[in-house]
Protein backbone atom coordinates (compact mmCIF):
# COMPACT_ATOMS: atom_id res chain seq x y z
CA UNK A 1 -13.85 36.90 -19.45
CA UNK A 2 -14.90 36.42 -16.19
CA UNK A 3 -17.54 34.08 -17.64
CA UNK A 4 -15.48 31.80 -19.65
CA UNK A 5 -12.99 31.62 -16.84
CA UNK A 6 -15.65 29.74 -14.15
CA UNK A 7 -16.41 27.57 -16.92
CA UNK A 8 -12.89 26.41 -18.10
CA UNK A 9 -12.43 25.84 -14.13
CA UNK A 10 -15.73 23.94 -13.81
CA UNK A 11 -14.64 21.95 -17.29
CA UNK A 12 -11.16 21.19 -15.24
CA UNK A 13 -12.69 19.96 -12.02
CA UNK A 14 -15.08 17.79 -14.21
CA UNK A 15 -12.00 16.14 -16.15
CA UNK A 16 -9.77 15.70 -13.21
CA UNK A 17 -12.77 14.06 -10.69
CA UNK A 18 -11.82 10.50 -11.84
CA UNK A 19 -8.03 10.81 -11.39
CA UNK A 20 -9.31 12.57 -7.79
CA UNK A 21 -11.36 9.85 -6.81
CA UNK A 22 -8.46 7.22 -7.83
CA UNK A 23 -6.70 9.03 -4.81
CA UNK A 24 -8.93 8.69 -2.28
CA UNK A 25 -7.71 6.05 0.07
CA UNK A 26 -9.49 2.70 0.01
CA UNK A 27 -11.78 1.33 2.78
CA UNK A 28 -9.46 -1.10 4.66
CA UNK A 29 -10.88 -4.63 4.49
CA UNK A 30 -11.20 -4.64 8.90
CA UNK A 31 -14.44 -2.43 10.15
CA UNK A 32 -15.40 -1.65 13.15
CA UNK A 33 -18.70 -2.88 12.60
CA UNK A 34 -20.42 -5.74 14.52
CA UNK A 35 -22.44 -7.02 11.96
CA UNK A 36 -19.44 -8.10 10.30
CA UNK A 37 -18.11 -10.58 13.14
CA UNK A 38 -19.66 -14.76 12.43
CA UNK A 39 -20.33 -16.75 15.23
CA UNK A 40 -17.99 -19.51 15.30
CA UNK A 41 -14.46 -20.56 16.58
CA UNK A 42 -11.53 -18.27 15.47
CA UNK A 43 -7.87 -19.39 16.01
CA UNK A 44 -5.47 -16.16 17.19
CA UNK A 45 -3.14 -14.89 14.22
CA UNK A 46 0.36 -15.31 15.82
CA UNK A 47 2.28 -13.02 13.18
CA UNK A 48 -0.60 -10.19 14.09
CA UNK A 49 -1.27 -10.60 18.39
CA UNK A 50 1.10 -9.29 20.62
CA UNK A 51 1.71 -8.81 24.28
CA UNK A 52 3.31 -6.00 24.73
CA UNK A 53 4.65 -5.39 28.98
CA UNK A 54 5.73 -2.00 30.59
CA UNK A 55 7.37 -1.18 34.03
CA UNK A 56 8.88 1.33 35.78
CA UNK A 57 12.63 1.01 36.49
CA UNK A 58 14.40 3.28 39.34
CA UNK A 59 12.09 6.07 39.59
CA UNK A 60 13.34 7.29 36.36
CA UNK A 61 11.64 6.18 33.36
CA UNK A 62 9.61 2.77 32.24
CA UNK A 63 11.21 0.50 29.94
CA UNK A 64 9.09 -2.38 28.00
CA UNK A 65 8.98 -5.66 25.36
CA UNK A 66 6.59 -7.91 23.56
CA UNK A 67 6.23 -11.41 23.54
CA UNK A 68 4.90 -12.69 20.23
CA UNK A 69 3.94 -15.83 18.24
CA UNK A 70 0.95 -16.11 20.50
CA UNK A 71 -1.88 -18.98 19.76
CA UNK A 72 -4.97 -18.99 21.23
CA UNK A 73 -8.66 -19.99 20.20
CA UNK A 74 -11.88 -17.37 20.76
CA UNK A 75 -15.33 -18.97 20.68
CA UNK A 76 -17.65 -16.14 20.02
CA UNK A 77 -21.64 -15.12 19.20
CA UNK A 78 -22.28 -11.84 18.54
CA UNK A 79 -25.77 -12.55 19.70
CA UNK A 80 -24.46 -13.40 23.00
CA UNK A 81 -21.18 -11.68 23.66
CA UNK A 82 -21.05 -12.36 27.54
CA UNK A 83 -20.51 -16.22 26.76
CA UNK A 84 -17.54 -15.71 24.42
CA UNK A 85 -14.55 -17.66 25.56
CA UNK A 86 -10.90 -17.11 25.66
CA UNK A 87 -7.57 -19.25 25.64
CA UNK A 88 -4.19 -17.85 24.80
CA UNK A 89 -0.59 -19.22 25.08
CA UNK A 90 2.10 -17.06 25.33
CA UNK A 91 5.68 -18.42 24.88
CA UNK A 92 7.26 -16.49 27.57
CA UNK A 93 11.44 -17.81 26.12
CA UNK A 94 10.82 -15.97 22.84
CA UNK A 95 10.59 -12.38 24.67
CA UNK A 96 11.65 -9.40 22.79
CA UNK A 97 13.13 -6.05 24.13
CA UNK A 98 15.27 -2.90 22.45
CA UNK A 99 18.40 -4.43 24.96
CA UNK A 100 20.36 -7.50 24.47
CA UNK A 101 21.51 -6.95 27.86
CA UNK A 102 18.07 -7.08 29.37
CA UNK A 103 16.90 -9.28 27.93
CA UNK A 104 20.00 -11.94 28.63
CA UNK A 105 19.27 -10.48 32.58
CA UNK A 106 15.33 -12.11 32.08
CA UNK A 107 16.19 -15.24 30.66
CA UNK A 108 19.90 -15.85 32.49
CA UNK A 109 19.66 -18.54 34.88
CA UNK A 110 20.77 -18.14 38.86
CA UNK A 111 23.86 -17.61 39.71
CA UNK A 112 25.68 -20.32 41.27
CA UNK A 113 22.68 -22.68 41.11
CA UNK A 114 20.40 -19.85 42.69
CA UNK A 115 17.22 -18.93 41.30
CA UNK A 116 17.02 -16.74 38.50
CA UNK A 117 16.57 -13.21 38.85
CA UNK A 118 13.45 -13.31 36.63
CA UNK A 119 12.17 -16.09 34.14
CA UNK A 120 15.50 -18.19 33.84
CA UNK A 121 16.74 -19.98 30.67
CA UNK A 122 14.13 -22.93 30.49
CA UNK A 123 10.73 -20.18 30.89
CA UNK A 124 7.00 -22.34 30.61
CA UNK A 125 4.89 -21.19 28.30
CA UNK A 126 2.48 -18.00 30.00
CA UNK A 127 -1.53 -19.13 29.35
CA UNK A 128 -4.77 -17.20 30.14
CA UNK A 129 -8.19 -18.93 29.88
CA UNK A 130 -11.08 -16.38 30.36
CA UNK A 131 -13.38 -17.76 32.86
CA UNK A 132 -16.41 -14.77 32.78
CA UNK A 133 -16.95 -11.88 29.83
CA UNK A 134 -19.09 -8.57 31.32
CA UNK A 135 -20.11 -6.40 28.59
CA UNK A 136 -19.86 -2.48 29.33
CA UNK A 137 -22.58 -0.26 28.62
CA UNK A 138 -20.65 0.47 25.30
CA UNK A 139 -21.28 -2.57 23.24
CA UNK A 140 -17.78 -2.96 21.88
CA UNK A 141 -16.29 -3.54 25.11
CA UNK A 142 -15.97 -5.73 27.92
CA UNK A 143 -14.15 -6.67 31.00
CA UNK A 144 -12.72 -10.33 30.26
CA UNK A 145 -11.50 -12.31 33.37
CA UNK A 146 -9.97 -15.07 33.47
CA UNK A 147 -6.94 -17.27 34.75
CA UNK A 148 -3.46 -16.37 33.89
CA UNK A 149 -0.59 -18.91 34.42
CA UNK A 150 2.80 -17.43 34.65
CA UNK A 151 6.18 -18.78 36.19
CA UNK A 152 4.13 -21.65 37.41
CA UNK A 153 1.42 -19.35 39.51
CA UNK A 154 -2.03 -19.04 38.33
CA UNK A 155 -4.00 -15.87 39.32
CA UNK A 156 -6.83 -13.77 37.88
CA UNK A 157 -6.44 -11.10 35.90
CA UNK A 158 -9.05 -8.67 34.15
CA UNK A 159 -8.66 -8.12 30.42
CA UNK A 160 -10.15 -4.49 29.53
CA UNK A 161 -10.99 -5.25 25.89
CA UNK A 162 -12.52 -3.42 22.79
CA UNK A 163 -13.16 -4.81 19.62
CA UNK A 164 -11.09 -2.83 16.97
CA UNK A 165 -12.32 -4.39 13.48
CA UNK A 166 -13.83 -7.49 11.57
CA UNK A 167 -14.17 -8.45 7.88
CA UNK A 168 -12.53 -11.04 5.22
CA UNK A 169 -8.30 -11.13 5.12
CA UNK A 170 -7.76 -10.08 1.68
CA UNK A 171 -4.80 -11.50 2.39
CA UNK A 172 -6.08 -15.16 3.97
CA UNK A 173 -9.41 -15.07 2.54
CA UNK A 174 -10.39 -15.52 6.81
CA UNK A 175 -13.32 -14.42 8.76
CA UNK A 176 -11.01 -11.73 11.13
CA UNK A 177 -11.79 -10.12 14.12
CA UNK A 178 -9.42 -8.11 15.85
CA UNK A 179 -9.20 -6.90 19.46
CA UNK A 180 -6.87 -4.59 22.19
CA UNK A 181 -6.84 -5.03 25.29
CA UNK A 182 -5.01 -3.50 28.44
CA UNK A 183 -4.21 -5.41 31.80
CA UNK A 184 -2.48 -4.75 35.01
CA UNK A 185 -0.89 -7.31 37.44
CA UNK A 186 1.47 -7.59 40.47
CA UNK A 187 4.50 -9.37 39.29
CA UNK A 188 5.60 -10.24 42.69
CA UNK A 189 2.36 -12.58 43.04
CA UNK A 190 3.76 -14.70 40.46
CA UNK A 191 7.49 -15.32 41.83
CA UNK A 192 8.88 -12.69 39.77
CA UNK A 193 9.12 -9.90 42.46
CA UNK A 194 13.15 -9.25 42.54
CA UNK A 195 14.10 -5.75 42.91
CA UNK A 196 11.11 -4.53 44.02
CA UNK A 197 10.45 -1.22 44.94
CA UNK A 198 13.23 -0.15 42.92
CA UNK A 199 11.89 -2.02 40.01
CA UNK A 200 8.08 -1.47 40.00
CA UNK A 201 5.83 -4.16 40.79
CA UNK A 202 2.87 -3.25 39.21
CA UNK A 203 3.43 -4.32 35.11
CA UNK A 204 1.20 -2.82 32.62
CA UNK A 205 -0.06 -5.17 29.88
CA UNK A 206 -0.87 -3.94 25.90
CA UNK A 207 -2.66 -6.21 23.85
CA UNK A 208 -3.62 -6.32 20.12
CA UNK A 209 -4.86 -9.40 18.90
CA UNK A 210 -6.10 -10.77 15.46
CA UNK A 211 -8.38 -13.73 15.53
CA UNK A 212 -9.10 -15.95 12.21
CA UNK A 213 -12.66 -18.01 11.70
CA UNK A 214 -11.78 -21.65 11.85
């Protein structure tokens, strides 16, 4: 009994592999493999690379928002990673938050005819062009600095980056290489420094950003 009981089991497992192995998730077309990223000119995916911001507000908690439709170019050789360069815009008037009321407080204009509390009504365009690329001792990193243009002040700021995935959009049929990044900077160094301390200073910066071959 025992006997025929292992092999109507084994029988079973040998009928049900292929509707088994029809439920193993696919490989997702993005690897994290190196190999996979062409030299060449790739132009930032602006429904896919966001710039996400976080601060601290009172003492009490940190609030945050995104700013999307980003374009940008990368110019990259996997051969030579350190020379890779960098150029983003960031339209600063389409920012996004959970609040309509704080985000109507970063866009409102001055009260008055005074300055605005933060970006005002009529916000320029943000831009960042790298300006050096250091590689870390783990190959899919690297510190990217550059020069970052924001409320009409231009200071540098470090990009912490890692390379998250490349391959072929199924999608696009595009060469894609994708990124994340993290960033911190002093608002108050570019005009925007109302309500500090009790609004922190210091902003943290989230990136994720997908980059198509040209």
């Amino acid at each position: 009994m025992r006997r025929r009981t292992l092999v109507s089991a084994a029988a079973l497992a040998v009928a049900a592999a292929p509707l088994l192995a029809d439920q193993q998730p696919a490989l997702t077309p993005g690897q994290m493999d190196a190999s996979l990223v062409a030299a060449g000119t790739y132009s930032a995916d602006p429904a896919h690379t966001l710039v996400g911001w976080r601060l601290n507000h009172l003492g009490f908690n940190d609030y945050f928002g995104l700013f999307g439709s980003i374009e940008g170019t990368l110019a990259i050789d996997p051969a030579h990673p350190e020379d890779a360069t960098l150029a983003a815009t960031i339209p600063v008037a389409r920012i996004t938050t959970a609040s309509d009321e704080l985000e109507e407080h970063l866009m409102r204009p001055g009260k008055d005819g005074a300055a605005p509390d933060f970006f005002g009504p009529d916000a320029a365009a943000a831009t960042f062009v790298s300006t050096t690329v250091t590689v870390d001792s783990a190959p899919d990193q690297a510190q990217i600095t550059g020069d970052l243009t924001l409320n009409g002040v231009t200071r540098p700021v470090t990009i912490a980056a890692q390379f998250t995935g490349a391959g072929t959009n199924p999608l696009s049929g595009k060469q894609t290489v994708g990124f994340e990044g993290t960033a911190k900077l002093k608002r108050s160094e570019f005009g925007l420094g109302n309500f500090v301390p009790l609004v922190s200073d210091e902003v943290e910066l989230q990136i994720t950003a997908a980059f198509e071959k040209q």
